[in-house]
Protein backbone atom coordinates (compact mmCIF):
# COMPACT_ATOMS: atom_id res chain seq x y z
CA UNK A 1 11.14 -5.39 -12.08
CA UNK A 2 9.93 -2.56 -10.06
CA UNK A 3 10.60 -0.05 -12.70
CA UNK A 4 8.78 -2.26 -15.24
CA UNK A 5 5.72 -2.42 -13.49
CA UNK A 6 5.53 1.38 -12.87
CA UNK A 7 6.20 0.94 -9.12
CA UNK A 8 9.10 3.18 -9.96
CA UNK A 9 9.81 5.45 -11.85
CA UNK A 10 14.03 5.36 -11.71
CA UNK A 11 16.32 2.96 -10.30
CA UNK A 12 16.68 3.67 -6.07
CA UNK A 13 18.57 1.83 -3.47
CA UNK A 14 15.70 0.52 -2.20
CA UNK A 15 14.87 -0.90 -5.13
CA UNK A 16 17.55 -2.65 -6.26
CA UNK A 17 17.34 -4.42 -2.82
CA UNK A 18 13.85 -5.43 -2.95
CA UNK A 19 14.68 -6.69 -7.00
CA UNK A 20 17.61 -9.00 -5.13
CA UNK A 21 15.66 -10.20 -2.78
CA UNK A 22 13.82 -12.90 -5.46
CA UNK A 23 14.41 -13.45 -8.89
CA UNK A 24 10.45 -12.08 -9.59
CA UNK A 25 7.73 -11.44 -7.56
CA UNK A 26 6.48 -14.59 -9.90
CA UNK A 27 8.59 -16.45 -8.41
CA UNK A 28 7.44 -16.53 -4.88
CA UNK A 29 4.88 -18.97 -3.90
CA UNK A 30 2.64 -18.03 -1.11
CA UNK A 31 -0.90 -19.16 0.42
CA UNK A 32 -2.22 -15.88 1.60
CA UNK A 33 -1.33 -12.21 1.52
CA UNK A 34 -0.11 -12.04 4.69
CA UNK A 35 2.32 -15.13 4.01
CA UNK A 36 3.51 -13.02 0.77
CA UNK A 37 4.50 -10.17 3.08
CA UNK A 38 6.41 -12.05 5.46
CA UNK A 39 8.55 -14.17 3.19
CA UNK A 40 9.02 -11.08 1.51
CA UNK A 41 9.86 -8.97 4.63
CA UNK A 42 11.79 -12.15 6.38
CA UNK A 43 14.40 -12.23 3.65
CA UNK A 44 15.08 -8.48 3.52
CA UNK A 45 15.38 -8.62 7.36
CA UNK A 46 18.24 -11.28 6.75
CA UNK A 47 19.88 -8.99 4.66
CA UNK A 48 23.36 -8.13 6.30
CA UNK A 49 23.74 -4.41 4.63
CA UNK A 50 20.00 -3.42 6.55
CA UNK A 51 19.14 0.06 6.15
CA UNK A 52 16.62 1.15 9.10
CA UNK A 53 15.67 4.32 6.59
CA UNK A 54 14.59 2.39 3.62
CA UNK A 55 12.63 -0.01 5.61
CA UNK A 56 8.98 1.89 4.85
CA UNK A 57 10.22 2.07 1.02
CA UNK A 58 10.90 -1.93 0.88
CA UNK A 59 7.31 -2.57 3.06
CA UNK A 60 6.03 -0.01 0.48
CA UNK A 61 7.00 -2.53 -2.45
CA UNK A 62 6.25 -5.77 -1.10
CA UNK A 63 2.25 -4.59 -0.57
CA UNK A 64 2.60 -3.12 -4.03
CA UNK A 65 3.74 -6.47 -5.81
CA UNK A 66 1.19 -8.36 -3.55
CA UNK A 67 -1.65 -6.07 -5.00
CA UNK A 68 -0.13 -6.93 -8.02
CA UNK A 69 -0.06 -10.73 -7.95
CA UNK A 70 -3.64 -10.35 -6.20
CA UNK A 71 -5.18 -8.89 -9.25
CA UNK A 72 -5.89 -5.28 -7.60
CA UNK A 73 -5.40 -2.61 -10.14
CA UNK A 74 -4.69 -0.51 -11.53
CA UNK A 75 -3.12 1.27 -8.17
CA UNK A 76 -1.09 4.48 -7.84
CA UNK A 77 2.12 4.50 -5.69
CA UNK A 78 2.82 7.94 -4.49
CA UNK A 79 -0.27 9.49 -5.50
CA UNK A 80 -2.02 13.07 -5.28
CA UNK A 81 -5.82 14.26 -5.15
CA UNK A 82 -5.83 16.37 -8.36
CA UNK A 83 -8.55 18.26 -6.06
CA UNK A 84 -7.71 19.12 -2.50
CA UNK A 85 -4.33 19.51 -0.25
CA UNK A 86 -0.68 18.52 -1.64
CA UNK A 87 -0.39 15.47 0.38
CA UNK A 88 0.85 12.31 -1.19
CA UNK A 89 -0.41 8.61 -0.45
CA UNK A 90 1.42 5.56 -0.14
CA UNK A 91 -1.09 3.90 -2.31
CA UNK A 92 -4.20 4.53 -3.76
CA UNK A 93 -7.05 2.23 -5.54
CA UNK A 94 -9.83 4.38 -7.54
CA UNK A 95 -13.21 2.18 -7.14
CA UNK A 96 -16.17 2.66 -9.11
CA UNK A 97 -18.36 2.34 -5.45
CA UNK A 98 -16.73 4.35 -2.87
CA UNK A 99 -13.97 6.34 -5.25
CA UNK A 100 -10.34 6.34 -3.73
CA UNK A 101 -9.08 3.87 -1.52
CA UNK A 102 -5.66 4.47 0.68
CA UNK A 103 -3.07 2.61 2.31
CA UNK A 104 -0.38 4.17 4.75
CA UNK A 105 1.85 2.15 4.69
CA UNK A 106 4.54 2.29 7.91
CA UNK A 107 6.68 -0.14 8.93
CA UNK A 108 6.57 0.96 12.89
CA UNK A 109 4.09 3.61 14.11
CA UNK A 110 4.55 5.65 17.27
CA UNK A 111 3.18 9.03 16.79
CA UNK A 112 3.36 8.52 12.69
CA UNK A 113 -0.24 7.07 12.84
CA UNK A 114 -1.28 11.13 13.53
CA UNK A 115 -0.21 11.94 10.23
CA UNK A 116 -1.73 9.03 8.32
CA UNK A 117 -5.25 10.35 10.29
CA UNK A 118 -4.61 13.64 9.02
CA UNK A 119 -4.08 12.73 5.96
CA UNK A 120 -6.83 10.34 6.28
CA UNK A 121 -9.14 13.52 7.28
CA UNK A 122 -8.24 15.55 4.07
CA UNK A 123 -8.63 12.86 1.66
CA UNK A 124 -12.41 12.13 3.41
CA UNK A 125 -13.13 16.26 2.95
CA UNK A 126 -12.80 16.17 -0.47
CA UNK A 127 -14.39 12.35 -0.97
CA UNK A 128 -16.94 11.48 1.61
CA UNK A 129 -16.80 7.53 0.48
CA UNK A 130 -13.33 7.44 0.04
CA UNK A 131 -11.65 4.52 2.47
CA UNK A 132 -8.39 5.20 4.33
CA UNK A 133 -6.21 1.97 5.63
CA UNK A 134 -2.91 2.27 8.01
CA UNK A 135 -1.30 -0.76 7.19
CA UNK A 136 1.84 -1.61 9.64
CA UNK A 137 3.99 -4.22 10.61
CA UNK A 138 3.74 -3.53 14.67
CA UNK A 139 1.14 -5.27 16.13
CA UNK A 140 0.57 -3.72 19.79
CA UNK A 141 1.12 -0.08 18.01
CA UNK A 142 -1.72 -1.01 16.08
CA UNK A 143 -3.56 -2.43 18.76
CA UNK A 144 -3.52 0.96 20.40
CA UNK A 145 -4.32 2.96 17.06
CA UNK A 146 -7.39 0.70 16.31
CA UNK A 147 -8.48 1.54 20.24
CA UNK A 148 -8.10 4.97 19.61
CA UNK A 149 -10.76 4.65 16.29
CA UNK A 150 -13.06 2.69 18.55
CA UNK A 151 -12.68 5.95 20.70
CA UNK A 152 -12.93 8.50 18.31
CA UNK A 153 -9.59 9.86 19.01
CA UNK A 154 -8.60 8.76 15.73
CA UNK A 155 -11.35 9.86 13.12
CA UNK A 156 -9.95 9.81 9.60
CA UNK A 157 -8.08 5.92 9.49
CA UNK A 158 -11.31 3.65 8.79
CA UNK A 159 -8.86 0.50 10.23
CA UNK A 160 -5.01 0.21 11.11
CA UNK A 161 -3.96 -3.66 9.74
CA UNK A 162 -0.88 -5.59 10.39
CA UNK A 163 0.36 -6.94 7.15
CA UNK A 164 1.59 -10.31 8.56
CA UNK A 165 -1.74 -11.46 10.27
CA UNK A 166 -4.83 -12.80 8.83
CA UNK A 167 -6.47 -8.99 9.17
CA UNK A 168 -4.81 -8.31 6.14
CA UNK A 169 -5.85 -11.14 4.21
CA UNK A 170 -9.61 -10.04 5.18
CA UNK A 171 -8.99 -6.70 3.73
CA UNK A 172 -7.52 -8.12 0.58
CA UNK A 173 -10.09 -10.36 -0.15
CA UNK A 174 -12.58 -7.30 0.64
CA UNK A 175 -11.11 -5.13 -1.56
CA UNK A 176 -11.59 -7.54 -4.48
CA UNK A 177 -14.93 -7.08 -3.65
CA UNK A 178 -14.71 -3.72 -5.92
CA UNK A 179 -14.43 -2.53 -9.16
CA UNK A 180 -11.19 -0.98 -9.42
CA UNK A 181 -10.68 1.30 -12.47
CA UNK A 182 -8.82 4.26 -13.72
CA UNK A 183 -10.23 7.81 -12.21
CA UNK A 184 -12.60 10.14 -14.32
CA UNK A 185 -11.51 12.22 -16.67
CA UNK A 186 -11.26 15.09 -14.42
CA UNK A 187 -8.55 12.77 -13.03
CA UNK A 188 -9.27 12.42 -9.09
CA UNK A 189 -5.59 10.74 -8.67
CA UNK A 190 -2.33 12.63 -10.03
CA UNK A 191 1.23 10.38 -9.62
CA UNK A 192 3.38 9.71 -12.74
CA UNK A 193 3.37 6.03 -11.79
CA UNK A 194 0.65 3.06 -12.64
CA UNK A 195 0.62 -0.26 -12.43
CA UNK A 196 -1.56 -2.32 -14.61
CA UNK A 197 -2.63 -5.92 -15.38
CA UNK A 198 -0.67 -5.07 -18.86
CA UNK A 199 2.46 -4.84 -16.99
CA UNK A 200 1.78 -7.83 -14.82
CA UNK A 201 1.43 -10.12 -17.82
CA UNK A 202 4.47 -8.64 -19.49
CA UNK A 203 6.46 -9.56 -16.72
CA UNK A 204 5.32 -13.52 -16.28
CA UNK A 205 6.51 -13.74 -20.28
């Protein structure tokens, strides 16, 4: 499923987990995003064979397939600025009003939320519009990243959004708000991966 919405690009561990979790993403009936996510995340967690080292991979996939079933494409999952440092994003939207749009997607924070900024920071240099999201699953790390942007001791990371709360369904619905496309032809996004309303409606035949 993964694989045939160019989520992947080979068959991983990870992903044959998330695939066993349901059927098809089509499958799962949900009344916001945030609901999506935590069915999603409560039935991997019930999993008996949990691997703590794929859990950023499987978050990774359930936001895809929610952007998916939410209508936001096209997106790129492991994306690179064709212009600027080597530094590859979770996932990235391309909007015709600001240009590209991130998500850092970490299950757990700590001190990771330093290298989402930084990354954050590099993407901004390049594309002064461009919107950076850390979206997590911890809610008092994010408490204290979203403290530290009021601050300014975080500058790059316009917001830090737990994925299971009703923040997240605000940003969803915000980013509808845009009109996503495919970059210019001097292609502003680089990652051999795309998913597509094409490949969304191939999968619900």
């Amino acid at each position: 499923m993964l694989k045939k919405l160019g989520i992947t690009v080979r068959e991983t561990k990870a992903g044959s987990i998330f695939d066993s979790l349901f059927p098809s993403i089509m499958n799962v009936s949900y009344s916001s995003p945030s609901e999506y996510v935590q069915i999603y995340w409560d039935a991997y967690s019930q999993l008996s064979d949990i691997n703590i080292h794929l859990d950023d991979k499987i978050f990774e996939y359930i936001l895809a397939t929610l952007c998916a079933r939410e209508g936001i494409m096209p997106f790129y999952p492991k994306a690179k600025l064709s212009s600027g440092p080597n530094v590859t994003y979770d996932l990235m939207f391309y909007s015709a009003e600001r240009g590209p749009i991130c998500w850092s997607v970490k299950t757990s924070l700590r001190e990771r939320y330093k290298q989402a900024d930084l990354e954050s920071i590099a993407l901004k240099y390049v594309h002064r519009k461009a919107l950076s999201y850390l979206i997590t699953l911890e809610k008092n790390e994010a408490r204290s990243v979203k403290t530290k942007i009021k601050t300014g001791d975080v500058i790059g990371l316009d917001d830090v959004i737990v994925a299971t709360e009703p923040e997240f369904d605000v940003l969803v619905n915000e980013l509808k708000a845009f009109k996503f496309e495919k970059p210019p032809t001097v292609e502003v996004i680089s990652s051999n991966q795309i998913v597509t309303l094409e490949k969304v409606i191939a999968l619900k035949q």
